[in-house]
C-alpha atoms as a PDB file:
ATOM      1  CA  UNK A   1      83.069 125.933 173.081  1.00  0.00           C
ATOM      2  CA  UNK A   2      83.448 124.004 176.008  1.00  0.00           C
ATOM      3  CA  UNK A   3      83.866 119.494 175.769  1.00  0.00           C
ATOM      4  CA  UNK A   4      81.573 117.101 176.074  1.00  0.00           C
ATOM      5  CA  UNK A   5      81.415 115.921 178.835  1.00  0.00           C
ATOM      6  CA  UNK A   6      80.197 112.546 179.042  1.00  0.00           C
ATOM      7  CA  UNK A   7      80.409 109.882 175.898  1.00  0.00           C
ATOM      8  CA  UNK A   8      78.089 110.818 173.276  1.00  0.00           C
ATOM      9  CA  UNK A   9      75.670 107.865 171.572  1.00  0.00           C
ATOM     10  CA  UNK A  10      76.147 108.880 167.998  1.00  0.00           C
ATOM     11  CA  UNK A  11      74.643 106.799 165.203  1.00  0.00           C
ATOM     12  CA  UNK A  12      76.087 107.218 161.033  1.00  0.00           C
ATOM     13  CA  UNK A  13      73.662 106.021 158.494  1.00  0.00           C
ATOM     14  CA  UNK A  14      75.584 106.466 155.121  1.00  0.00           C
ATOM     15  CA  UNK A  15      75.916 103.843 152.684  1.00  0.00           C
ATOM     16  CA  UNK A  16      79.006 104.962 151.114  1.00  0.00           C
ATOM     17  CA  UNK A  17      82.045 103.015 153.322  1.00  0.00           C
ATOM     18  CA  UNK A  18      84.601 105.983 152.499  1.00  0.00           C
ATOM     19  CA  UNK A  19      82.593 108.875 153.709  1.00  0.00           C
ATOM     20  CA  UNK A  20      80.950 106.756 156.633  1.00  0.00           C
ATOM     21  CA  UNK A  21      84.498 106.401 157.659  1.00  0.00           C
ATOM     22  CA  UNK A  22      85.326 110.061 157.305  1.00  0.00           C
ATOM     23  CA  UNK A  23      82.552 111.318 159.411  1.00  0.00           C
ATOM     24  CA  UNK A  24      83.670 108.634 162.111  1.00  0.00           C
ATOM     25  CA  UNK A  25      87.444 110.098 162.087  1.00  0.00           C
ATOM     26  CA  UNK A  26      85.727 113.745 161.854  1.00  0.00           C
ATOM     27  CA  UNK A  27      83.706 112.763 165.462  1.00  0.00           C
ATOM     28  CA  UNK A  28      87.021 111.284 167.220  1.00  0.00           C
ATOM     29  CA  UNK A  29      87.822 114.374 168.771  1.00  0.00           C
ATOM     30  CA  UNK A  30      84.597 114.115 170.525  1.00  0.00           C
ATOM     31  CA  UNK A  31      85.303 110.886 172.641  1.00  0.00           C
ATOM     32  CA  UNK A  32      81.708 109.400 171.677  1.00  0.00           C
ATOM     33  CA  UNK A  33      80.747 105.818 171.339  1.00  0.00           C
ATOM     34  CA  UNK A  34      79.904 105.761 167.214  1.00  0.00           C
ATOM     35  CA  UNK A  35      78.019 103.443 164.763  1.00  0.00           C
ATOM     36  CA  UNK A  36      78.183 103.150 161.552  1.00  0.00           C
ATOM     37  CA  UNK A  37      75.002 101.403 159.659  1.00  0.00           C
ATOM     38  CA  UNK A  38      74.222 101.289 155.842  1.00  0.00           C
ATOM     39  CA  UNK A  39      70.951 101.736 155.248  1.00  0.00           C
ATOM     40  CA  UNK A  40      67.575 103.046 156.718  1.00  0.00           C
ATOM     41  CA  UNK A  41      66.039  99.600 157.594  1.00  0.00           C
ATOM     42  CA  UNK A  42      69.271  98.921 159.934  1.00  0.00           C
ATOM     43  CA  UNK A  43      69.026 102.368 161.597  1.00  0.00           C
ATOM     44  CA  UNK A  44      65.397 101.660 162.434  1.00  0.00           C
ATOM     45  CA  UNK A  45      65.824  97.749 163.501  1.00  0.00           C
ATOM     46  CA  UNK A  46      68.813  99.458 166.130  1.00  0.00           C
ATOM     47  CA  UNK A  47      66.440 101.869 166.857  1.00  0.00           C
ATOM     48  CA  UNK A  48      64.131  99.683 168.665  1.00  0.00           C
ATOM     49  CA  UNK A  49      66.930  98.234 170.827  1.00  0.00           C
ATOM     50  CA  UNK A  50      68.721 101.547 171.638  1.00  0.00           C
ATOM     51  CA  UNK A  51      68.521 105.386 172.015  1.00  0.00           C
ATOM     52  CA  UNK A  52      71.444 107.634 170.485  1.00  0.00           C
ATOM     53  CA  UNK A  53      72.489 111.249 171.487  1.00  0.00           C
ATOM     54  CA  UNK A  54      72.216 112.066 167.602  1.00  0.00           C
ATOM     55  CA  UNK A  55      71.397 110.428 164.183  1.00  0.00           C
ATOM     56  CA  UNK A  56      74.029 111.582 161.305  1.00  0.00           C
ATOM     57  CA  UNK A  57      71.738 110.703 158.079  1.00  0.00           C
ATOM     58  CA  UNK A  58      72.536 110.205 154.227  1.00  0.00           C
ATOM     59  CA  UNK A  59      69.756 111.168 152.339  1.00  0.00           C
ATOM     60  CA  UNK A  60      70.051 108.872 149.312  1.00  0.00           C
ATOM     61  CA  UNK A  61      70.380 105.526 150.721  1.00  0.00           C
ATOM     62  CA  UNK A  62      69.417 102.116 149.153  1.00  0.00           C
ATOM     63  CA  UNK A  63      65.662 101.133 150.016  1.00  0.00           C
ATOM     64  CA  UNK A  64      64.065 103.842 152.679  1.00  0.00           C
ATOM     65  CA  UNK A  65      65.642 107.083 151.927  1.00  0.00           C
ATOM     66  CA  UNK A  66      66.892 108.982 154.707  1.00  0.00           C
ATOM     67  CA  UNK A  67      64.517 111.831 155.021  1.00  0.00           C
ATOM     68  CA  UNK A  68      61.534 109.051 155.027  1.00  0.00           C
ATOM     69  CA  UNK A  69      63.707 108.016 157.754  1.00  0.00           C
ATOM     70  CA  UNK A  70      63.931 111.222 159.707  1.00  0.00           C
ATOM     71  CA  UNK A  71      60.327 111.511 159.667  1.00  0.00           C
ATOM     72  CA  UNK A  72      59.587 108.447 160.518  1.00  0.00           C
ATOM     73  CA  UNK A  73      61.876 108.647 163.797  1.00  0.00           C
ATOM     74  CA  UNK A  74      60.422 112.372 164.295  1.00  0.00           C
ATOM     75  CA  UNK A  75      56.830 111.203 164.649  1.00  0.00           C
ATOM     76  CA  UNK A  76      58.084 108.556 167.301  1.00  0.00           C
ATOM     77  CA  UNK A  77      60.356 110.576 169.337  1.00  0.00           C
ATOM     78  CA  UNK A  78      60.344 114.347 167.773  1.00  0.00           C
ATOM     79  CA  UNK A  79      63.677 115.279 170.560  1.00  0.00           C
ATOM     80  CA  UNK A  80      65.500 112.551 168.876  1.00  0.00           C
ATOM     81  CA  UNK A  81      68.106 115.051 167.339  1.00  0.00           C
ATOM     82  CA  UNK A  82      69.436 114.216 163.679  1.00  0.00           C
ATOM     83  CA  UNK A  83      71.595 115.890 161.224  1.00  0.00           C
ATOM     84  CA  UNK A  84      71.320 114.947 157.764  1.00  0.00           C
ATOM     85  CA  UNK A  85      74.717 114.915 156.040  1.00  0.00           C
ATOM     86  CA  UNK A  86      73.832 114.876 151.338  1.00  0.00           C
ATOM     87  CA  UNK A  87      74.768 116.111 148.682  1.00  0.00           C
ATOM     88  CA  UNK A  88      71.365 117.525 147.949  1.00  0.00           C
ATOM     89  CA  UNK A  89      72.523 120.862 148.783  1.00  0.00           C
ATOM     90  CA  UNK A  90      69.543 122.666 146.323  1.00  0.00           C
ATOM     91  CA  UNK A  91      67.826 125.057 148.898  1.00  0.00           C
ATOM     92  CA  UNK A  92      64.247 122.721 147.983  1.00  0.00           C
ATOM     93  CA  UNK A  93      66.064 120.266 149.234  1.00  0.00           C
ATOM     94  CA  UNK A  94      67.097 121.687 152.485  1.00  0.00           C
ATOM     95  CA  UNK A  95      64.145 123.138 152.949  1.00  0.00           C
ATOM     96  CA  UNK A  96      62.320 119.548 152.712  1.00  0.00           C
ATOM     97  CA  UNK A  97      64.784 118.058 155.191  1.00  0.00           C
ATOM     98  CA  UNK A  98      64.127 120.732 157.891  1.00  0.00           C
ATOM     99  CA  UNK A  99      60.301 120.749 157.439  1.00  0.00           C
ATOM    100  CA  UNK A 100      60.760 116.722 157.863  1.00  0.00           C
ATOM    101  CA  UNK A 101      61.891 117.549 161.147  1.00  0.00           C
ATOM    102  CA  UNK A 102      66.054 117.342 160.643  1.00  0.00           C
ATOM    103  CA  UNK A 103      67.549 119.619 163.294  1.00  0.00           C
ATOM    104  CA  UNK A 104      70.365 120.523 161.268  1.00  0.00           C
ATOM    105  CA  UNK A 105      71.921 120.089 157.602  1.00  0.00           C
ATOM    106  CA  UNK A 106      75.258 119.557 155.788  1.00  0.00           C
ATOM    107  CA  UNK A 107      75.540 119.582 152.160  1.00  0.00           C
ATOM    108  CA  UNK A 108      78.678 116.957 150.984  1.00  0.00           C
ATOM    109  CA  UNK A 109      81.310 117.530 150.108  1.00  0.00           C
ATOM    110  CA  UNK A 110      81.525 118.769 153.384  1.00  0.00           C
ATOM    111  CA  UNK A 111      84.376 120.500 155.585  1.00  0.00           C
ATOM    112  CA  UNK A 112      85.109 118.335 158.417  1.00  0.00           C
ATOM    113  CA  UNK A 113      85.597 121.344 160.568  1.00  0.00           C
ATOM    114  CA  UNK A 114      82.271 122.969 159.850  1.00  0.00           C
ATOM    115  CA  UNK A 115      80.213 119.034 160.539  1.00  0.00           C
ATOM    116  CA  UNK A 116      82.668 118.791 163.693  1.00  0.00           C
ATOM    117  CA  UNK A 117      81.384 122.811 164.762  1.00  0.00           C
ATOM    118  CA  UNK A 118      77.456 121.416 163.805  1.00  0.00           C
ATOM    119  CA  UNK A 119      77.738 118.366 166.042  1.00  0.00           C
ATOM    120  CA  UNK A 120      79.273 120.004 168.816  1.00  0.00           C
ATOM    121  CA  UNK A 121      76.721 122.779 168.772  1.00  0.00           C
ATOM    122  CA  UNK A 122      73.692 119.922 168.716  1.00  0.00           C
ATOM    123  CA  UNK A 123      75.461 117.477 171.547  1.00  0.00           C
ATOM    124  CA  UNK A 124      75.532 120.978 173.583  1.00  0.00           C
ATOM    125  CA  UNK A 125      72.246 121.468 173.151  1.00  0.00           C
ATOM    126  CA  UNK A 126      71.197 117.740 174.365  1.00  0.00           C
ATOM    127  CA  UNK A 127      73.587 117.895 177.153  1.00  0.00           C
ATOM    128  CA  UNK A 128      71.839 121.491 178.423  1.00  0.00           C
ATOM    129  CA  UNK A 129      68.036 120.106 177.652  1.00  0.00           C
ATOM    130  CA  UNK A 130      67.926 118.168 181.226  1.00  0.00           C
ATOM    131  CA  UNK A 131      69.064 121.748 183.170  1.00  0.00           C
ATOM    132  CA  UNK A 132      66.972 123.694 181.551  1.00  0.00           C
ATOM    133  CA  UNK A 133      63.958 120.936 182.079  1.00  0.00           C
ATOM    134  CA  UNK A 134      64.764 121.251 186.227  1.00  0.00           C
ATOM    135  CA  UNK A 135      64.748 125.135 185.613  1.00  0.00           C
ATOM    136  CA  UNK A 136      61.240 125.176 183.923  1.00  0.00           C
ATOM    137  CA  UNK A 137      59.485 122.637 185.607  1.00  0.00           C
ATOM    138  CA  UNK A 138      60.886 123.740 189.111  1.00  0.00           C
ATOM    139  CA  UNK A 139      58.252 124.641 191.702  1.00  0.00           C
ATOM    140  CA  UNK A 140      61.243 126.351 193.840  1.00  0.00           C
ATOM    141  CA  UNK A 141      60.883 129.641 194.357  1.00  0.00           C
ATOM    142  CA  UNK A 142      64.132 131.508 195.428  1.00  0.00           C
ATOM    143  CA  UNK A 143      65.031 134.839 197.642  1.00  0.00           C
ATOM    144  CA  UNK A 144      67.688 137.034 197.899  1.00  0.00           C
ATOM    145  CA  UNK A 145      68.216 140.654 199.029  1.00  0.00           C
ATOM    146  CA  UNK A 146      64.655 141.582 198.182  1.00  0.00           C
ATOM    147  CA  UNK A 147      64.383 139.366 195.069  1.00  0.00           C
ATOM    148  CA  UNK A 148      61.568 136.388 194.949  1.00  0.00           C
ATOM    149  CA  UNK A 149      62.172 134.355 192.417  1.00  0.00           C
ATOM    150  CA  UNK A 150      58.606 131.942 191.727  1.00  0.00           C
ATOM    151  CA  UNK A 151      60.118 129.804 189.169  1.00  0.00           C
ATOM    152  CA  UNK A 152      56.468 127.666 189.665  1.00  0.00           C
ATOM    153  CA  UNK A 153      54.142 130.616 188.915  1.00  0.00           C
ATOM    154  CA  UNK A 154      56.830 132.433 186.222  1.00  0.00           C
ATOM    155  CA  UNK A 155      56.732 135.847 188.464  1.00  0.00           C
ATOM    156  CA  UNK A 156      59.501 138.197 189.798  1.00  0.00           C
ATOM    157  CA  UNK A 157      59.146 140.654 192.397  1.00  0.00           C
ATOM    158  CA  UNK A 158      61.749 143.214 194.229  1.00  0.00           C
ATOM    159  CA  UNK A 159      60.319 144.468 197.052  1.00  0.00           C
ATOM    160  CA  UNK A 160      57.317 143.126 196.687  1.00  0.00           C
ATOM    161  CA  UNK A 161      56.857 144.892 193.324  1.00  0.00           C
ATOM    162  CA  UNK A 162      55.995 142.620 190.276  1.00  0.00           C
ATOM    163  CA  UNK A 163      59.260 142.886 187.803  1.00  0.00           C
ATOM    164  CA  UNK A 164      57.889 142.146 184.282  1.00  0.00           C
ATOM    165  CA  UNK A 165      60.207 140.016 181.888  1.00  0.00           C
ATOM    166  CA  UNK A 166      60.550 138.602 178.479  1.00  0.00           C
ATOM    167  CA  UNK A 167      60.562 134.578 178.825  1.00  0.00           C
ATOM    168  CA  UNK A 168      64.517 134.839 177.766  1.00  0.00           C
ATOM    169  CA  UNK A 169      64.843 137.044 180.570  1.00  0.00           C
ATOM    170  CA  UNK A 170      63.271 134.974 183.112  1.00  0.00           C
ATOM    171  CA  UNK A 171      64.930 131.866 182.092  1.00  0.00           C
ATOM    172  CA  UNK A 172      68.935 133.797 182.255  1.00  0.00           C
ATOM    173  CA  UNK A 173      67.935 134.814 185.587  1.00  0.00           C
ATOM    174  CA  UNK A 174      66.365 131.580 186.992  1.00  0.00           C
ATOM    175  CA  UNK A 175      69.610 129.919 185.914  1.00  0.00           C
ATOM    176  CA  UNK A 176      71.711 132.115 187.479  1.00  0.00           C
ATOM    177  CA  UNK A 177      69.747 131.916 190.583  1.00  0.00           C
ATOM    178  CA  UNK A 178      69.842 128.305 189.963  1.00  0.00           C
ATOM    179  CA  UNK A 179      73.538 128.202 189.605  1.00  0.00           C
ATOM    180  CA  UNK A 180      74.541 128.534 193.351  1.00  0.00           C
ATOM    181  CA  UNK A 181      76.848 131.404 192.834  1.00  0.00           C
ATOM    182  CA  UNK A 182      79.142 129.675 190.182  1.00  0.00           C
ATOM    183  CA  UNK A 183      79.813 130.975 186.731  1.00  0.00           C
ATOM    184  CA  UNK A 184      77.749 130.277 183.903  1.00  0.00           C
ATOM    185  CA  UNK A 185      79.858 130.830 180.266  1.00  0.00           C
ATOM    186  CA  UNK A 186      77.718 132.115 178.058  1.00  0.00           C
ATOM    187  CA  UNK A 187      78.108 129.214 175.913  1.00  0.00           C
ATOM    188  CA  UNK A 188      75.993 127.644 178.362  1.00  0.00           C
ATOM    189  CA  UNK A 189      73.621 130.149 178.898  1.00  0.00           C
ATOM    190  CA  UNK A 190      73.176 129.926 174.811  1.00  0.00           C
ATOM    191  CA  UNK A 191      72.619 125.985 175.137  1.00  0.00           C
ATOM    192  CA  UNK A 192      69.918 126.847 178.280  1.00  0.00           C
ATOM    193  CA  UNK A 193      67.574 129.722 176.850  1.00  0.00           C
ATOM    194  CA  UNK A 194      67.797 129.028 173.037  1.00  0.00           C
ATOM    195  CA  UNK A 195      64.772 126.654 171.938  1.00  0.00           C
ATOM    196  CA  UNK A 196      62.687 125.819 168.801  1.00  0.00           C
ATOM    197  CA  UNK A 197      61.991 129.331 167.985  1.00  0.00           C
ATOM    198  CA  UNK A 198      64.751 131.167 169.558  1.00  0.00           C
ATOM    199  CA  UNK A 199      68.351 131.760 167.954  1.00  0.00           C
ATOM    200  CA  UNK A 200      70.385 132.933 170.822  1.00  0.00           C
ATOM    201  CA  UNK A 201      74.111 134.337 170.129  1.00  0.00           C
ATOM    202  CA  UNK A 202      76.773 135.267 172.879  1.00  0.00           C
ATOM    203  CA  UNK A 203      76.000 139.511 171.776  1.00  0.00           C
ATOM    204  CA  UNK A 204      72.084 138.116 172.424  1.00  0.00           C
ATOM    205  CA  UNK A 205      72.929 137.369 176.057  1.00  0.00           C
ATOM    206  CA  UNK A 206      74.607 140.305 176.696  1.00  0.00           C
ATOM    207  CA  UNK A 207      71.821 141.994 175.651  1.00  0.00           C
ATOM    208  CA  UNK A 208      69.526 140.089 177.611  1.00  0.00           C
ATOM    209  CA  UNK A 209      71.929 140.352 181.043  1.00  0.00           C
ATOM    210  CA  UNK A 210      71.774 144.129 180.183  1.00  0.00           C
ATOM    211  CA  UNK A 211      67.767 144.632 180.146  1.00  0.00           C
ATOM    212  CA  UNK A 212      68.032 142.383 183.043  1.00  0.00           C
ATOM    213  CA  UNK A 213      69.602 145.122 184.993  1.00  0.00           C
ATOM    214  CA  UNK A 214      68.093 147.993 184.162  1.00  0.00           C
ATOM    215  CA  UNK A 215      64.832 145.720 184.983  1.00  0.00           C
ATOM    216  CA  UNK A 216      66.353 144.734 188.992  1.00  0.00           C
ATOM    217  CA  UNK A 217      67.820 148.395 189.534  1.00  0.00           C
ATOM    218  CA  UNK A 218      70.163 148.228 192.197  1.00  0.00           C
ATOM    219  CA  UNK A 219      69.669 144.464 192.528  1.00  0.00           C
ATOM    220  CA  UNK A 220      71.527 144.018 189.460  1.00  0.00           C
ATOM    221  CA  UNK A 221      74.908 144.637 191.622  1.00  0.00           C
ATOM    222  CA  UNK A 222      74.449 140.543 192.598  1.00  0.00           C
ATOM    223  CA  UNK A 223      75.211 139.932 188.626  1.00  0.00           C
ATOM    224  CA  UNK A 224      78.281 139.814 188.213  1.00  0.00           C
ATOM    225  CA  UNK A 225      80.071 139.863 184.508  1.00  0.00           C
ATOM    226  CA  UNK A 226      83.280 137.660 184.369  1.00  0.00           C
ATOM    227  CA  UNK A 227      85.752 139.267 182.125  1.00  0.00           C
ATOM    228  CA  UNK A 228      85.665 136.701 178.879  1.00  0.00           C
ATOM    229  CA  UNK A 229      84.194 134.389 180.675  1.00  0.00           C
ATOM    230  CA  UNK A 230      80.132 134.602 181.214  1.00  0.00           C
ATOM    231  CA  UNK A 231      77.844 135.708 184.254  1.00  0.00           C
ATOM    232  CA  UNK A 232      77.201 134.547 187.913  1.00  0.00           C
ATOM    233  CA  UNK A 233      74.630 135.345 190.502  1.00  0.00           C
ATOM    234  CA  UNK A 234      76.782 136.740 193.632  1.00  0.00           C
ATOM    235  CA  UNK A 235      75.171 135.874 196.866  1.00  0.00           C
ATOM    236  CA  UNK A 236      77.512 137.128 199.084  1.00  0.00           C
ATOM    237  CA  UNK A 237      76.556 141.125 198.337  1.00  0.00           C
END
């Protein structure tokens, strides 16, 4: 996984001192600017006065409880990404913490390697959400050798010839395209296609990159595969 690049707004809500502290030293290695509150009133009073990268909830916490919390800041601002962190780890529970709109979920006690691996994986996912925005909303439409890329009307041709392909598909390739020539990890091309219903691995994009090229026949000599690395668009074929 590759660093975060820029400092990270990261909010704690955990009314236990001890383990508030814990999760703090757990997110050092992530250079982010962290906050540490004790209840749900105080989250939602800094709330109004500031926007975080991610919430890290308690569920049991004095007054409000945390998932009354999570759905209240949901209905407001539903990208607002939070990760509850309880020791309600009954699969009701989890269940009820998801459906309240909690983008991910660690039962205490918890490893700090695996909370470390969940909040990396969600600050990834915020830091890709404004590339993939210019990507989907783009009215651009790209050629090369052939290829027309309408990234406004979501068509493909080669040769004039309409290529059909899955929405994945069309996103890898607009990104590439998008890209310039440069490399794209496949990290980020997980971060860039996967969305609310779509769980994207590194096999999953080699699998898409694969249909992709049967799909462009003898286009698909501009993508390029990057030993270990990821995938890039080469312009200069």
């Amino acid at each position: 996984m590759g660093p975060i690049k820029e400092k990270a707004q990261i909010l704690i809500i955990e009314d236990e001192p001890a383990i508030a502290e814990l999760i703090a030293l757990t997110l050092r290695e992530f250079d982010a600017q962290i906050e540490k509150t004790f209840s749900a009133e105080q989250a939602i009073f800094l709330l109004q006065n500031k926007s975080y990268d991610l919430i890290l909830a308690d569920w049991m916490l004095p007054g409000l409880q945390g998932i009354d919390l999570v759905t209240a800041v949901k209905n407001k601002n539903r990208d607002q990404l939070i990760l509850m962190i309880t020791a309600k780890a009954d699969p009701d529970s989890i269940v009820r913490g998801l459906e309240a709109g909690a983008d991910d979920y660690v039962s205490k006690p918890f490893d700090p390697r695996v909370l470390a691996a969940r909040v990396k994986n969600l600050l990834r996912r915020k830091q890709a959400e404004p590339q993939a925005q210019q990507v989907l909303g783009s009215t651009e439409v790209v050629e090369l050798d052939g290829l027309k890329y309408d990234y406004g009307r979501v068509e493909v041709t080669l040769k004039q010839n309409p290529i059909h392909l899955t929405p994945s598909e069309f996103k890898l390739l607009g990104f590439l395209l998008k890209s310039q020539g440069r490399v794209l990890t496949r990290d980020q091309l997980i971060d860039l296609i996967q969305g609310e219903d779509v769980s994207v691995t590194g096999r999953t994009i080699d699998t898409h990159v694969f249909a992709l090229r049967k799909k462009l026949l003898e286009w698909a000599e501009h993508i390029e595969t990057i030993r270990g690395v990821g995938y890039r668009v080469n312009y200069s074929i």
